[in-house]
Protein backbone atom coordinates (compact mmCIF):
# COMPACT_ATOMS: atom_id res chain seq x y z
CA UNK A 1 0.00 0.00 0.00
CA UNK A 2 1.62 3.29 -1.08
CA UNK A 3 2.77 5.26 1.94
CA UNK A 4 2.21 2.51 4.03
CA UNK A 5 4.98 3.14 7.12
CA UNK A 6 5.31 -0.20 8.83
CA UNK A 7 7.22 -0.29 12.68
CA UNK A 8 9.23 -3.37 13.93
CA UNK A 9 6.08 -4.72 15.75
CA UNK A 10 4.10 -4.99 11.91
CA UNK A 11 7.41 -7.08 10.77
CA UNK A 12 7.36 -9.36 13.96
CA UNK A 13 3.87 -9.75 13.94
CA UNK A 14 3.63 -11.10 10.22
CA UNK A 15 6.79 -13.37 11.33
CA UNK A 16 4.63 -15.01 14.16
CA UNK A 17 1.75 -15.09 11.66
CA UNK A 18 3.54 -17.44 8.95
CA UNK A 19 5.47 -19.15 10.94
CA UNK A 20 5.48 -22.71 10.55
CA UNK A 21 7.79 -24.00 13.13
CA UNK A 22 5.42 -23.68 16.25
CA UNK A 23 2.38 -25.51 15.12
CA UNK A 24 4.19 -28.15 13.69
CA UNK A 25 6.29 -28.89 16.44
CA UNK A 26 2.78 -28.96 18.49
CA UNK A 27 1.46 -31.44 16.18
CA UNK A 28 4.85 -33.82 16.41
CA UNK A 29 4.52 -33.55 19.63
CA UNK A 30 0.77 -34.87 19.45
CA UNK A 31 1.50 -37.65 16.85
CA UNK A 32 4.64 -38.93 19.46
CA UNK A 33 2.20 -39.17 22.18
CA UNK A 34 4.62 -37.02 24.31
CA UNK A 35 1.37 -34.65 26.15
CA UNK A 36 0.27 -38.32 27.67
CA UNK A 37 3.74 -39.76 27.83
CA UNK A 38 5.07 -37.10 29.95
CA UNK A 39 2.31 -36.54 32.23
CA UNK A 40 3.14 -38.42 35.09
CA UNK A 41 6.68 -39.90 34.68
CA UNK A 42 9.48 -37.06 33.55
CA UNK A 43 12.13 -38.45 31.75
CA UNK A 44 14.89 -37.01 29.75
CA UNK A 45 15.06 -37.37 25.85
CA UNK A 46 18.00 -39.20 26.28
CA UNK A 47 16.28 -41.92 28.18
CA UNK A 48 12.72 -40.95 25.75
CA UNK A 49 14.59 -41.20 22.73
CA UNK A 50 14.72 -45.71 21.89
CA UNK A 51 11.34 -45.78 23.18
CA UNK A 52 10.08 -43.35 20.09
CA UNK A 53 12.63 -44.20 17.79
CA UNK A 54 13.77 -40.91 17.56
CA UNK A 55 17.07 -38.94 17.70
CA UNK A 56 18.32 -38.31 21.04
CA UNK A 57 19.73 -34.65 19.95
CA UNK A 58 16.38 -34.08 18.01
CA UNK A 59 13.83 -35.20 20.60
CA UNK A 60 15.40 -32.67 22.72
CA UNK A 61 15.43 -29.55 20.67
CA UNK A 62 11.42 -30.60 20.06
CA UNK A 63 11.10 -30.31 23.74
CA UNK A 64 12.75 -27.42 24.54
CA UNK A 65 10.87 -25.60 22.07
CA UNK A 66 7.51 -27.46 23.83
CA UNK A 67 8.90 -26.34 27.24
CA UNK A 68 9.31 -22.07 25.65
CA UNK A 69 5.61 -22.80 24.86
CA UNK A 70 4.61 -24.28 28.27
CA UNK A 71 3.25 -27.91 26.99
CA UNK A 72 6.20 -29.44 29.03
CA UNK A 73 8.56 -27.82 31.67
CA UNK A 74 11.65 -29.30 33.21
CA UNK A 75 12.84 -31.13 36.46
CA UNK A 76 14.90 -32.48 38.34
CA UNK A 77 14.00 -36.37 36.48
CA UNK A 78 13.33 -34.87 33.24
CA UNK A 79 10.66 -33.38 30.76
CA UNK A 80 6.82 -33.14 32.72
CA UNK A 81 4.10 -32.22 30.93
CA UNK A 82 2.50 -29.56 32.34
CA UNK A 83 -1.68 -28.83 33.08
CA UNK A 84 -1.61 -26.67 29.83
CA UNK A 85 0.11 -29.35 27.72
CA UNK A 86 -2.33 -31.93 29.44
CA UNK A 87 -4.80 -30.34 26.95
CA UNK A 88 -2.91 -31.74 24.39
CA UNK A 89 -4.05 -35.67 25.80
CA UNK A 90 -5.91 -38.39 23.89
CA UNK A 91 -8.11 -38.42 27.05
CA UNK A 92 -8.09 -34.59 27.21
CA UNK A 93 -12.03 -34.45 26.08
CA UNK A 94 -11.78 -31.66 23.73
CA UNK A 95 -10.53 -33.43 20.54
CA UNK A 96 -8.16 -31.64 20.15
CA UNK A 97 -5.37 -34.65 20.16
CA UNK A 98 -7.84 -36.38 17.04
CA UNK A 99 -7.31 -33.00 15.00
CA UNK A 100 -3.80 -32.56 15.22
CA UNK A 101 -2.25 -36.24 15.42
CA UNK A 102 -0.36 -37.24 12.02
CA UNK A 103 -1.97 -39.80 11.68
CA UNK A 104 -5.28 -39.06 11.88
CA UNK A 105 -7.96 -37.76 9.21
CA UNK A 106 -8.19 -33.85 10.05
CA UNK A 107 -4.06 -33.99 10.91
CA UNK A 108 -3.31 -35.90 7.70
CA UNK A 109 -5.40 -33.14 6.06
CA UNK A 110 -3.64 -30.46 7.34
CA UNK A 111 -0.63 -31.76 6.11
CA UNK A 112 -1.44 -30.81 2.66
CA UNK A 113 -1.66 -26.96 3.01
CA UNK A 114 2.02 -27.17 2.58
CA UNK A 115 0.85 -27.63 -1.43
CA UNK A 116 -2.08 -24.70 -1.06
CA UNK A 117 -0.73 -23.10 -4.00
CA UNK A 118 -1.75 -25.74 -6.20
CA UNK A 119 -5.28 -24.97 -4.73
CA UNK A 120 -4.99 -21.70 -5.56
CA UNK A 121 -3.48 -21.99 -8.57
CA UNK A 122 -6.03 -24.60 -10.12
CA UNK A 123 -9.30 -24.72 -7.61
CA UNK A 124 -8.38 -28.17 -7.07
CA UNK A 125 -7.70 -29.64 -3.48
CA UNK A 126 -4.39 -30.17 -2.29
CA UNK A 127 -5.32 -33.35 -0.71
CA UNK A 128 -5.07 -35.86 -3.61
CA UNK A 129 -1.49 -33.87 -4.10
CA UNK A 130 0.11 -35.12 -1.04
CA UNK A 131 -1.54 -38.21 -0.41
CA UNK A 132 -2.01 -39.69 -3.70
CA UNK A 133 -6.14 -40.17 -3.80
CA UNK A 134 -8.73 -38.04 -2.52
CA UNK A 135 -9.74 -37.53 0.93
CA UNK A 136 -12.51 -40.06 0.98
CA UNK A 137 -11.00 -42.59 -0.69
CA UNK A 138 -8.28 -42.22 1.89
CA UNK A 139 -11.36 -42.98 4.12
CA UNK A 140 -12.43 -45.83 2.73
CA UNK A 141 -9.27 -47.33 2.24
CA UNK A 142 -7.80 -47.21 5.75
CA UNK A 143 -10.49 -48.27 8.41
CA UNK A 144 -8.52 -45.87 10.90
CA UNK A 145 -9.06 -42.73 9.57
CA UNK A 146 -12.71 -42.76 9.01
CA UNK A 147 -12.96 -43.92 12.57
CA UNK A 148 -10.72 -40.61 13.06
CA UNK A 149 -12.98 -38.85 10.76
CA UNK A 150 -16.14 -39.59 12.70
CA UNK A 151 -15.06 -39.06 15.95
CA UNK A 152 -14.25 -36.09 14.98
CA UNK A 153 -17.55 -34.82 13.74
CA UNK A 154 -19.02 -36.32 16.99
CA UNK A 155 -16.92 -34.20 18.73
CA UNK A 156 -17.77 -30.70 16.88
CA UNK A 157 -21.59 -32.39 16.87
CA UNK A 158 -21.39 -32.49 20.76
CA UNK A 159 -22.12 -28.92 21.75
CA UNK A 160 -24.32 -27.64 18.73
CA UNK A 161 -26.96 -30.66 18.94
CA UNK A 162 -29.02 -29.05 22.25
CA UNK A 163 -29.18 -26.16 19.93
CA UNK A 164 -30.65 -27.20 16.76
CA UNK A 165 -33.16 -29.63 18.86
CA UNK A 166 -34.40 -26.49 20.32
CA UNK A 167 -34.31 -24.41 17.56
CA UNK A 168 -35.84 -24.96 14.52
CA UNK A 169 -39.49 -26.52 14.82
CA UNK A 170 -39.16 -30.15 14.19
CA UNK A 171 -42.61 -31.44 14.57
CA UNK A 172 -43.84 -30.69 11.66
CA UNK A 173 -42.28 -32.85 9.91
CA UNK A 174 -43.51 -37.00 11.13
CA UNK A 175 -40.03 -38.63 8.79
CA UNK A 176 -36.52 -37.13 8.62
CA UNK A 177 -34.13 -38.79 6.95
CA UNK A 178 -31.09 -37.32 7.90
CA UNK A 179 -28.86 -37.74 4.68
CA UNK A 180 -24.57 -38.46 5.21
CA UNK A 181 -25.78 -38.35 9.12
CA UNK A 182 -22.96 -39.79 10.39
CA UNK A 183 -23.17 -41.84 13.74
CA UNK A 184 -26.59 -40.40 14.08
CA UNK A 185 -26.31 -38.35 17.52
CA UNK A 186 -28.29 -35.47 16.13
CA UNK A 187 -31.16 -37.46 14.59
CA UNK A 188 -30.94 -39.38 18.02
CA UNK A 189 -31.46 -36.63 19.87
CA UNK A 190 -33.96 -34.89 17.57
CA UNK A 191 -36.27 -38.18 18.11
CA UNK A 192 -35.57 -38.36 21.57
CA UNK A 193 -37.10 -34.96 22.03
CA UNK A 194 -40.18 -35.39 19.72
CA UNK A 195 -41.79 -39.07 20.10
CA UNK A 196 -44.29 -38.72 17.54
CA UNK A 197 -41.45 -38.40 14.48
CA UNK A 198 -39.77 -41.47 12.72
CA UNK A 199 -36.25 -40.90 11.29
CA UNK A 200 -34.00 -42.44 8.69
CA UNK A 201 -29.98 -42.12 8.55
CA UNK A 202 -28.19 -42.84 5.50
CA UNK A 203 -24.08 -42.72 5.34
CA UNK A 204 -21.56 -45.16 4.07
CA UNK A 205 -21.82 -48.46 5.85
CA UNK A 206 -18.66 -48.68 7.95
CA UNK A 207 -20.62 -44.93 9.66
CA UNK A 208 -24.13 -46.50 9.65
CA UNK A 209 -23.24 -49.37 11.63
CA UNK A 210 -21.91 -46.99 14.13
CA UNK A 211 -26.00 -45.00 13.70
CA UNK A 212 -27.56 -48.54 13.86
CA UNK A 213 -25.70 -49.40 17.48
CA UNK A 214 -26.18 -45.93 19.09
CA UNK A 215 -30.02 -45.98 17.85
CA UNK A 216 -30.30 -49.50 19.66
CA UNK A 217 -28.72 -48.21 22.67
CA UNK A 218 -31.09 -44.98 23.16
CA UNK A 219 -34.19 -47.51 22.66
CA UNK A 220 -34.87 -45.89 19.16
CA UNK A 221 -34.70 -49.06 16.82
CA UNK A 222 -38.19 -48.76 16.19
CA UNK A 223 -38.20 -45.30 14.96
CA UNK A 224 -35.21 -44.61 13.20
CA UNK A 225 -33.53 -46.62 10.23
CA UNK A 226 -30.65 -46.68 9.20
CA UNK A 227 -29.23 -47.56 5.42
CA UNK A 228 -25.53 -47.82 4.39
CA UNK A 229 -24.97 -46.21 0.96
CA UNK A 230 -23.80 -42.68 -0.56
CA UNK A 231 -25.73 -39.81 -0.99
CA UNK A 232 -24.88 -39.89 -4.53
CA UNK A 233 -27.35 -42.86 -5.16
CA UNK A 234 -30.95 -42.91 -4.78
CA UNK A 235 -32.22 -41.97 -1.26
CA UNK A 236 -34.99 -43.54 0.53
CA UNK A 237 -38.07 -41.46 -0.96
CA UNK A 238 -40.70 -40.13 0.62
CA UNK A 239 -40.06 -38.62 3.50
CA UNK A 240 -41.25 -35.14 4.97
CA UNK A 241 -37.74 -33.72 4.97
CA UNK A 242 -34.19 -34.35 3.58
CA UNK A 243 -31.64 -32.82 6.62
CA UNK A 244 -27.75 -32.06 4.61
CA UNK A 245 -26.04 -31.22 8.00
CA UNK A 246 -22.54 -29.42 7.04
CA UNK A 247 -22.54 -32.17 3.76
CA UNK A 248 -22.46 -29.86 0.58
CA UNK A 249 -19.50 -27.40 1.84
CA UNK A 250 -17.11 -30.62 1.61
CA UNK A 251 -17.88 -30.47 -2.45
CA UNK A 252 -17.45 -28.49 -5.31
CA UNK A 253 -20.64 -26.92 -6.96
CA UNK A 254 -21.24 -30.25 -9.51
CA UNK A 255 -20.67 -32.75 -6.76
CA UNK A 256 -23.10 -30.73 -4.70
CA UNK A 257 -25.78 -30.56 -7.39
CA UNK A 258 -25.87 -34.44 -7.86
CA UNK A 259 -26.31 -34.36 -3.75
CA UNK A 260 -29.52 -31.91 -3.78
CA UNK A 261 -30.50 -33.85 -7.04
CA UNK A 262 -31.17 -37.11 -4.89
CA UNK A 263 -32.61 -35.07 -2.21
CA UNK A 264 -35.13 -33.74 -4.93
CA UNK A 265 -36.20 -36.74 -6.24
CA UNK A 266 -36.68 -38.81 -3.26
CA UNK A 267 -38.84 -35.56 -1.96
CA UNK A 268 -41.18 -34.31 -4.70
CA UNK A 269 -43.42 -33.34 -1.69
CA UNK A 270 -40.75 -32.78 0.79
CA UNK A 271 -38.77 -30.12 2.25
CA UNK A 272 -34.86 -29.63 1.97
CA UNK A 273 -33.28 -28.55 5.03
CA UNK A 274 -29.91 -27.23 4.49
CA UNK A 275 -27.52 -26.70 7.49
CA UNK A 276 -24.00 -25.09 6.67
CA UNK A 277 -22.11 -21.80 8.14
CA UNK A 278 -22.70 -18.80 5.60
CA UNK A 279 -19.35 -17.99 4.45
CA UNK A 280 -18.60 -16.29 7.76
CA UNK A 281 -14.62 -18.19 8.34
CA UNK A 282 -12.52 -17.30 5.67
CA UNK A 283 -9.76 -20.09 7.13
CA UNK A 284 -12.84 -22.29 6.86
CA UNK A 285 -13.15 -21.69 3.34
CA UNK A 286 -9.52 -22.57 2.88
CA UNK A 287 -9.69 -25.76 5.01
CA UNK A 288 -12.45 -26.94 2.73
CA UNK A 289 -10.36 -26.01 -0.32
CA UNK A 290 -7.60 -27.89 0.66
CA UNK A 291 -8.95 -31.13 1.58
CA UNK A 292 -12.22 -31.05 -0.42
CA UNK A 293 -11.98 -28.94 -3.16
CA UNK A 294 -15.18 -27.20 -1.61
CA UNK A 295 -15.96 -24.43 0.64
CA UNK A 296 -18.60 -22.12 2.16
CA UNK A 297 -21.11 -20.42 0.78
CA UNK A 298 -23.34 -17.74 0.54
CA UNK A 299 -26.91 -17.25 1.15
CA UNK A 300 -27.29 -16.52 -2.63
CA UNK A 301 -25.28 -19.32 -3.31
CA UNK A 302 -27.34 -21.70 -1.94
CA UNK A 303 -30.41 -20.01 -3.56
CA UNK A 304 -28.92 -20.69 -7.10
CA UNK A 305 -27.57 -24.18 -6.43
CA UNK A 306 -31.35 -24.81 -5.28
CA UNK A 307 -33.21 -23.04 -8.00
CA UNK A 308 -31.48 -25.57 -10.80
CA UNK A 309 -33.67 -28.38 -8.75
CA UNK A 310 -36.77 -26.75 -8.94
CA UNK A 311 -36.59 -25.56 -5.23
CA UNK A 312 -37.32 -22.43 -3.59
CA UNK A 313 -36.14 -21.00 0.01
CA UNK A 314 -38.77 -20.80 1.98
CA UNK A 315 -36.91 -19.68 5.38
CA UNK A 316 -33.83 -19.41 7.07
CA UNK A 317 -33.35 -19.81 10.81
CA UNK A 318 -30.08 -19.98 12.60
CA UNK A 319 -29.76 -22.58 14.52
CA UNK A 320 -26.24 -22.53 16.37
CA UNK A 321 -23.95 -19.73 16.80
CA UNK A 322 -22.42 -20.18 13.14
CA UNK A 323 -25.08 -22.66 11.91
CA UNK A 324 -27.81 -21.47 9.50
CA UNK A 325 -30.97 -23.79 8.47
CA UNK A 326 -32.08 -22.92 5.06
CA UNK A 327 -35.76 -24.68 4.32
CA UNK A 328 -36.34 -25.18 0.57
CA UNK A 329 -39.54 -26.27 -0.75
CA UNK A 330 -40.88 -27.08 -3.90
């Protein structure tokens, strides 16, 4: 910017911002199990270092740098990880551990930022780049990350479900099928708060038979389905409403057309209730670039993508803190 007049503090600052070194050394940290390691028996990295297979020099520059950021501090035995670094646990509760770990499906997926320029460049995700197939056949092909995958979205799922129970008016509609629903804790809970409704869950079938046991468990076999197959294919028609639940910002705008195009045709009578954040996280938009190829979108957006299936917004009703339900209708 022309007569822009920058101080020491600007240059820092934008040195901190694109640095790389910190949350890396955060997620090596995670993927070496060091926050749970370290918790209750200090050791050096010396004595660390065989048990990891890592370099004894190495191991210890990592945790000096984790002890500068307070996720470990030193003794008298050793490296300890401290309360803050506790966070950092696979028992920590907060799922954070599940997003960062290397080996994991939102870690492995950060890993490919490193090629965002080819996103940029070509609109395409970065994903397939550094991990030779697509995100979802990475998935399917390795058992462990899409158990990753969907503990993760139970663990985002876990505070917004008592909010979109409560608000948006459910009732109305007596069948739900909630469409690439994952384990099914939201259409759980939905039926749990409205006896009168039936639902159906459809997701891939190594996910449904996760729905299928958690249904059984919360007495709801007899009012909510479950069938393993892709929202690409024909859905189970007929219902009063179609719920997409964050689905269509993981694909591009074709990929999400042939998803509201099933949703159409099972529901010529139906409604189409579309759950996504509005654009409002431009890092969110990048994320979904990166791994997906998709991203958020607008209000007017959705409108257009709906319009091309013969549906019509009928109302919009936000539903978490940076969750909007759109209602098409025919």
């Amino acid at each position: 910017m022309a007569g822009w007049i920058y101080v020491d503090t600007d240059v820092q600052r934008l040195r901190q911002m694109s640095g790389l070194i910190t949350p890396m050394a955060l997620r090596v940290a995670v993927t070496l199990g060091l926050p749970d390691r370290l918790r209750d028996n200090p050791v050096t990295a010396r004595e660390l270092a065989p048990e990891l297979e890592a370099d004894p020099l190495a191991l210890d520059l990592l945790l000096a740098h984790l002890t500068t950021l307070g996720v470990v501090e030193r003794t008298d035995a050793g490296y300890r990880t401290t309360g803050f670094g506790a966070l950092l646990g696979a028992g920590a509760g907060n799922g954070l551990n599940n997003l960062l770990h290397h080996d994991s499906a939102a870690g492995r997926a950060d890993l490919a930022f490193v090629d965002l320029i080819h996103s940029v460049r070509t609109g395409e995700p970065a994903y397939p780049l550094r991990h030779g197939q697509d995100f979802w056949a990475d998935l399917a092909a390795q058992p462990h990350l899409r158990e990753a995958f969907d503990r993760q979205m139970n663990d985002r799922m876990r505070d917004w479900i008592p909010q979109v129970v409560a608000n948006y008016d459910w009732p109305r509609f007596g069948t739900l099928v909630d469409v690439g629903g994952g384990h099914g804790t939201l259409l759980a809970a939905i039926l749990a708060a409205h006896p009168a409704m039936r639902g159906h869950l459809v997701d891939l079938e190594e996910t449904a038979a996760g729905a299928r046991e958690l249904f059984r468990e919360h007495g709801l076999g007899e009012r909510a389905e479950v069938t393993g197959g892709s929202f690409f294919d024909p859905l189970p028609a007929g219902a009063d409403a179609y719920l997409l639940f964050d689905i269509l910002h993981d694909w591009d705008d074709e990929q999400a057309h042939r998803i509201l195009a099933r949703c159409a045709e099972a529901a010529p009578d139906g409604r189409i209730l579309v759950v996504e954040s509005l654009g409002e996280s431009t890092e969110f938009d990048l994320v979904m670039l990166v791994h997906f190829g998709g991203r958020d979108r607008g209000l007017h957006d959705f409108e257009r993508l709906a319009s091309a299936h013969g549906l019509t917004l009928e109302s919009v009703t936000q539903v978490t803190g940076g969750r909007t339900l759109l209602e098409f209708t025919r």
